[in-house]
Protein backbone atom coordinates (compact mmCIF):
# COMPACT_ATOMS: atom_id res chain seq x y z
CA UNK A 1 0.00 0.00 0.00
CA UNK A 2 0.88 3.54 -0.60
CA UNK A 3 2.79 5.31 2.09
CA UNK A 4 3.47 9.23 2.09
CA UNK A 5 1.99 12.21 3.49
CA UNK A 6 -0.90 14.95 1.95
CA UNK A 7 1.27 16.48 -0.90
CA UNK A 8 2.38 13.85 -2.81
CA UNK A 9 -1.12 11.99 -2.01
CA UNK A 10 -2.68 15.00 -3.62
CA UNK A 11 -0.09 14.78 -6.37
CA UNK A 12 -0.86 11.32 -6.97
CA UNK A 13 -4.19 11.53 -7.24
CA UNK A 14 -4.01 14.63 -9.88
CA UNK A 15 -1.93 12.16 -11.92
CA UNK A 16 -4.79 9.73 -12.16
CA UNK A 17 -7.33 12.64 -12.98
CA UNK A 18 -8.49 12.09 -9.46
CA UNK A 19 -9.12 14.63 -6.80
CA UNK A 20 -8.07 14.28 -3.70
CA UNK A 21 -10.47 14.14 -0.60
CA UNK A 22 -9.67 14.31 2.94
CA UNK A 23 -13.52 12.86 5.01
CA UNK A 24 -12.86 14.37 7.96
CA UNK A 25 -13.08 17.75 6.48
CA UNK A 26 -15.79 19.69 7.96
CA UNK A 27 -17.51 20.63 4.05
CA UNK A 28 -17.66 17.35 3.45
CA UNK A 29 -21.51 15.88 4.42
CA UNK A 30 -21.77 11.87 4.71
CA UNK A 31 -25.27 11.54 3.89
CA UNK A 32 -26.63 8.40 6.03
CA UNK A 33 -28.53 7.48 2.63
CA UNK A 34 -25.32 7.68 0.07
CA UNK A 35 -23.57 5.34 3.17
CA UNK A 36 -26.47 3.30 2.53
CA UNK A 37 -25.39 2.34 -1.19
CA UNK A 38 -22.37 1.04 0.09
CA UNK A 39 -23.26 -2.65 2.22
CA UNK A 40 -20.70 -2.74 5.14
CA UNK A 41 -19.07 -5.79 4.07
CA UNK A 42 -18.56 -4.34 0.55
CA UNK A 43 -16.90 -1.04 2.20
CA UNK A 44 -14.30 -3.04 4.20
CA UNK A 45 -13.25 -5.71 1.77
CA UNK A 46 -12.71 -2.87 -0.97
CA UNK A 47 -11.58 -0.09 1.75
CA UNK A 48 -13.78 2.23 0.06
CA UNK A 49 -16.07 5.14 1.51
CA UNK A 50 -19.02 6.84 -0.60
CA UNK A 51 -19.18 10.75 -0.95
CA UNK A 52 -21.90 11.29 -2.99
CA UNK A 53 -24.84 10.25 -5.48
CA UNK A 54 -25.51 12.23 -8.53
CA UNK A 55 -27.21 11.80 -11.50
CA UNK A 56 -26.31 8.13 -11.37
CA UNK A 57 -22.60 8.60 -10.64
CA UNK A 58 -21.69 7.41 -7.14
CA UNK A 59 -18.50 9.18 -5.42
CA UNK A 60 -16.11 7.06 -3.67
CA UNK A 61 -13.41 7.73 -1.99
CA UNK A 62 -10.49 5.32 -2.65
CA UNK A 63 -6.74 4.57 -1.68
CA UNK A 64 -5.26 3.14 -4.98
CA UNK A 65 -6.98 4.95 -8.01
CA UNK A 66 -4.74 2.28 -10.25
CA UNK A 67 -6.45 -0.40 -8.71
CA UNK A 68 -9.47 -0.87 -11.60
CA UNK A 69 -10.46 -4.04 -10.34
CA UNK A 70 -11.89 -2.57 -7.05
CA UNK A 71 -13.32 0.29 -9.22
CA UNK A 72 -14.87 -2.25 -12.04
CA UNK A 73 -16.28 -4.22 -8.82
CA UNK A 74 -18.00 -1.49 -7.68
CA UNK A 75 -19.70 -0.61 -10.27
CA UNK A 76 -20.81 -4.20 -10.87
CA UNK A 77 -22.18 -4.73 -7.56
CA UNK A 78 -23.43 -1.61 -6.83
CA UNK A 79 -24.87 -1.68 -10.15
CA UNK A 80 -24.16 2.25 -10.58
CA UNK A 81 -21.54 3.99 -12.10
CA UNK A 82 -18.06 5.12 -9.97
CA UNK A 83 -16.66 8.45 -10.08
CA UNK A 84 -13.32 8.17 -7.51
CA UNK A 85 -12.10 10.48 -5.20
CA UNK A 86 -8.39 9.53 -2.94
CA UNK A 87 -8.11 9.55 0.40
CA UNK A 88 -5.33 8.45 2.78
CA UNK A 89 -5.06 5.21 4.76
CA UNK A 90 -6.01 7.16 7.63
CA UNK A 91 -9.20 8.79 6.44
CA UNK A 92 -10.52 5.92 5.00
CA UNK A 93 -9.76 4.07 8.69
CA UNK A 94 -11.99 7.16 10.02
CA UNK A 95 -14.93 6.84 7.86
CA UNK A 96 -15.21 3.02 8.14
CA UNK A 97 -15.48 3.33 11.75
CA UNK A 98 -17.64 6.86 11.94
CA UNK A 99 -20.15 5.17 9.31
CA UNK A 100 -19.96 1.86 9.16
CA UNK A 101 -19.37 1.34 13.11
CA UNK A 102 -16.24 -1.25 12.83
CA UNK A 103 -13.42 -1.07 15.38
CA UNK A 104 -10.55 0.47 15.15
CA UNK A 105 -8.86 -2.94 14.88
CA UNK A 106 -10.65 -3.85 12.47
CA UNK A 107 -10.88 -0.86 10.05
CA UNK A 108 -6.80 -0.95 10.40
CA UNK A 109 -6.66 -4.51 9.75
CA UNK A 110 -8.20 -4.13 6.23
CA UNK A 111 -6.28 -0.86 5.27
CA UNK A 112 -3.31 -2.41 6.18
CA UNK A 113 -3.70 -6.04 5.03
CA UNK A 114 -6.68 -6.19 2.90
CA UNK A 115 -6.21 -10.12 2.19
CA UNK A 116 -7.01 -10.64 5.52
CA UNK A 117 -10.67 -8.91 5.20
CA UNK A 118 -10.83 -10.24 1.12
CA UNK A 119 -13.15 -13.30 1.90
């Protein structure tokens, strides 16, 4: 997994055409309803956290933007089509505990080593 700080996240994500997001910003709004479109076990295996719904698009926000599997997956299970946002390890950590109510432990368990959360 990817490890640097904000800048060259935010660089790295402008390379992919990506912006970048960070959740716990206080302008960013986690509607309880876009959460929704996003089952809990679906959010941890694929260490993803939605943003927004709009016009059909669904905004997540992701670690790896080169990672199209997770971002063909998506869209095939959630049976909508993914616009991605990146985050850092961190933030992602946040919002699967703040929405999805897992544990620390367990939120840093599949940032960190997502085969162990892949089944």
């Amino acid at each position: 997994m990817l490890q640097f700080g904000r800048a060259p996240f935010a660089r790295y994500a402008g390379h992919f055409g990506a912006n970048f997001i960070r959740l716990q910003s206080e302008t960013i709004a986690l509607s309880r309803d876009v959460i929704g479109m996003v089952p809990k076990r679906i959010a941890l295996k694929y260490r993803v956290c939605p943003i927004k719904h709009n016009y059909g698009t669904l905004t997540v926000a992701v670690l790896d933007p080169s990672d199209l599997a997770t971002i063909d997956s998506l869209t095939h299970l959630l049976n909508v089509e993914i616009e991605i946002v990146i985050t850092m390890p961190e933030n992602i950590i946040w919002a699967l505990r703040r929405c999805y109510g897992f544990s620390q432990e367990e939120a840093e368990t599949a940032v960190n080593n997502p085969v162990a959360v892949a089944a």
